[in-house]
C-alpha atoms as a PDB file:
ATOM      1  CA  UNK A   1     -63.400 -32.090 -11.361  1.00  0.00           C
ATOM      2  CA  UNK A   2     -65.317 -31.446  -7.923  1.00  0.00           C
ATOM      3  CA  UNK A   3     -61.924 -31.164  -5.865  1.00  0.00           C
ATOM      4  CA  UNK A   4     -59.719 -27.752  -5.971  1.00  0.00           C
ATOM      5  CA  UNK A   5     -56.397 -29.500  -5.989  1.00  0.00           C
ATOM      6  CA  UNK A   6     -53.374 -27.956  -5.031  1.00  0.00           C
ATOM      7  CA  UNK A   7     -50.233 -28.944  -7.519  1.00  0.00           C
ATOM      8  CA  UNK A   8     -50.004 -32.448  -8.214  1.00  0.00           C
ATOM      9  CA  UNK A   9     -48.000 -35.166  -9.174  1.00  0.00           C
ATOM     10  CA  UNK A  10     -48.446 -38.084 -11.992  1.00  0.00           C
ATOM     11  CA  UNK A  11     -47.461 -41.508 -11.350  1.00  0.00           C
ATOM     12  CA  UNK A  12     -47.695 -43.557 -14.624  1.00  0.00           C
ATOM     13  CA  UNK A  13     -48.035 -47.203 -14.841  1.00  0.00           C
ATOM     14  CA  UNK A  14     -48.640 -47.482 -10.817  1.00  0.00           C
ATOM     15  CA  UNK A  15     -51.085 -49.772  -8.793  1.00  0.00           C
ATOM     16  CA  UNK A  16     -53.337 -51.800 -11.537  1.00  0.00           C
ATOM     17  CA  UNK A  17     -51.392 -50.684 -14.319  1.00  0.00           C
ATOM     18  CA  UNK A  18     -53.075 -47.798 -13.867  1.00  0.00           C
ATOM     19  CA  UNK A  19     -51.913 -43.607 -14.331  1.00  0.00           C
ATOM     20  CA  UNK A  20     -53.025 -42.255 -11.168  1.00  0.00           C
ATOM     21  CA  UNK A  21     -52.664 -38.015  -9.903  1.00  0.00           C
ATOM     22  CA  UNK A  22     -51.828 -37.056  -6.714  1.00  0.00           C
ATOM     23  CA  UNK A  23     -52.920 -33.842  -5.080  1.00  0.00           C
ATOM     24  CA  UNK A  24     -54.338 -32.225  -2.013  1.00  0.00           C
ATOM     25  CA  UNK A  25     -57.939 -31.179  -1.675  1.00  0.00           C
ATOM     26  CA  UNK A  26     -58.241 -27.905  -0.846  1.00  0.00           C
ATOM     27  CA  UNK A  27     -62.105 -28.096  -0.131  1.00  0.00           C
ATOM     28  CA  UNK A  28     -61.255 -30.507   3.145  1.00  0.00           C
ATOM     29  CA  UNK A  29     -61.927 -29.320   6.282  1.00  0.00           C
ATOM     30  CA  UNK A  30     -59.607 -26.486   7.815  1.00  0.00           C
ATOM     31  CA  UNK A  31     -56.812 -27.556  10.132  1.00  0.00           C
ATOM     32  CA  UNK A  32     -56.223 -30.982   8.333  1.00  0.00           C
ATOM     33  CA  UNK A  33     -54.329 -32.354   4.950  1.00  0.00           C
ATOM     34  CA  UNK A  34     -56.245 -34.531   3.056  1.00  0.00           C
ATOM     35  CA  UNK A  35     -54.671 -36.231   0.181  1.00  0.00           C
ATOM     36  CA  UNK A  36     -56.255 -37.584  -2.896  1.00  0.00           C
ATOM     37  CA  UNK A  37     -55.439 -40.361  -5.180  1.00  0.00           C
ATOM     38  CA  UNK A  38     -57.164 -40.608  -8.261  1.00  0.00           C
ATOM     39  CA  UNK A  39     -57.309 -42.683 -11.462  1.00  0.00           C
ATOM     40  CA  UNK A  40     -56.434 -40.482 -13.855  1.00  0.00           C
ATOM     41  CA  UNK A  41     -59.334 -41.232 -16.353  1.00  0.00           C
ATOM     42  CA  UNK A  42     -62.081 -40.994 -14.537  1.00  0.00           C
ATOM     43  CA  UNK A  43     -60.582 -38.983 -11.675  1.00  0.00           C
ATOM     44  CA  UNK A  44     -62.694 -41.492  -9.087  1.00  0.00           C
ATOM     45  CA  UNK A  45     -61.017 -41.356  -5.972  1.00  0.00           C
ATOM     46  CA  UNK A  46     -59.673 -44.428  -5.115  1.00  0.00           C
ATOM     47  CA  UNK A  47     -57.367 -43.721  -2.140  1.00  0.00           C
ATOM     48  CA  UNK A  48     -57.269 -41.123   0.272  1.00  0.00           C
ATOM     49  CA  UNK A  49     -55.822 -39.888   3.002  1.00  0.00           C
ATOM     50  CA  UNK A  50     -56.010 -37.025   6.210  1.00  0.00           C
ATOM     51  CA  UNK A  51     -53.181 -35.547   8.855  1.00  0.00           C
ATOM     52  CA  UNK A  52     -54.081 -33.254  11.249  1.00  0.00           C
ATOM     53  CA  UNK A  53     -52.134 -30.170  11.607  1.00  0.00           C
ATOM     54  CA  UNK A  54     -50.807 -28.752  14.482  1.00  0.00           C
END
Protein backbone atom coordinates (compact mmCIF):
# COMPACT_ATOMS: atom_id res chain seq x y z
CA UNK A 1 0.00 0.00 0.00
CA UNK A 2 1.88 3.44 -0.74
CA UNK A 3 -0.24 5.40 2.00
CA UNK A 4 0.66 5.06 5.95
CA UNK A 5 -2.91 5.06 7.11
CA UNK A 6 -3.89 5.87 10.40
CA UNK A 7 -6.85 3.36 11.83
CA UNK A 8 -9.53 2.85 9.51
CA UNK A 9 -12.90 1.99 9.01
CA UNK A 10 -14.74 -0.65 6.51
CA UNK A 11 -17.86 0.15 4.86
CA UNK A 12 -19.24 -3.00 3.09
CA UNK A 13 -21.62 -3.02 0.30
CA UNK A 14 -21.31 1.03 -0.11
CA UNK A 15 -21.20 3.23 -3.35
CA UNK A 16 -21.14 0.65 -6.52
CA UNK A 17 -21.76 -2.23 -4.50
CA UNK A 18 -18.51 -1.90 -3.67
CA UNK A 19 -16.33 -2.61 0.05
CA UNK A 20 -14.51 0.50 0.37
CA UNK A 21 -11.70 1.53 3.64
CA UNK A 22 -11.52 4.64 5.08
CA UNK A 23 -8.42 6.12 6.63
CA UNK A 24 -6.21 9.13 6.90
CA UNK A 25 -2.94 9.49 5.07
CA UNK A 26 -0.37 10.15 7.17
CA UNK A 27 2.21 10.97 4.31
CA UNK A 28 -0.04 14.35 3.42
CA UNK A 29 1.35 17.43 3.93
CA UNK A 30 1.80 18.75 7.65
CA UNK A 31 -0.87 21.06 9.03
CA UNK A 32 -3.77 19.44 6.97
CA UNK A 33 -6.15 16.09 7.19
CA UNK A 34 -6.42 14.36 4.20
CA UNK A 35 -8.80 11.54 3.99
CA UNK A 36 -8.73 8.58 1.75
CA UNK A 37 -11.34 6.43 0.28
CA UNK A 38 -10.38 3.41 -1.29
CA UNK A 39 -11.84 0.33 -3.01
CA UNK A 40 -10.93 -2.20 -0.98
CA UNK A 41 -9.49 -4.59 -3.72
CA UNK A 42 -7.37 -2.72 -5.42
CA UNK A 43 -6.91 -0.01 -2.80
CA UNK A 44 -7.17 2.76 -5.91
CA UNK A 45 -8.18 5.82 -4.45
CA UNK A 46 -11.30 6.81 -5.58
CA UNK A 47 -12.33 9.69 -3.28
CA UNK A 48 -10.49 11.96 -1.27
CA UNK A 49 -10.55 14.58 0.77
CA UNK A 50 -8.30 17.64 2.81
CA UNK A 51 -9.15 20.13 6.00
CA UNK A 52 -6.83 22.42 7.08
CA UNK A 53 -5.97 22.57 10.64
CA UNK A 54 -5.82 25.33 12.73
Amino acid sequence: MKYRGGAGIVLLNGEQQFDWIVHKDMTANPGKDWINVADIDTRQVKRGGVRKLN
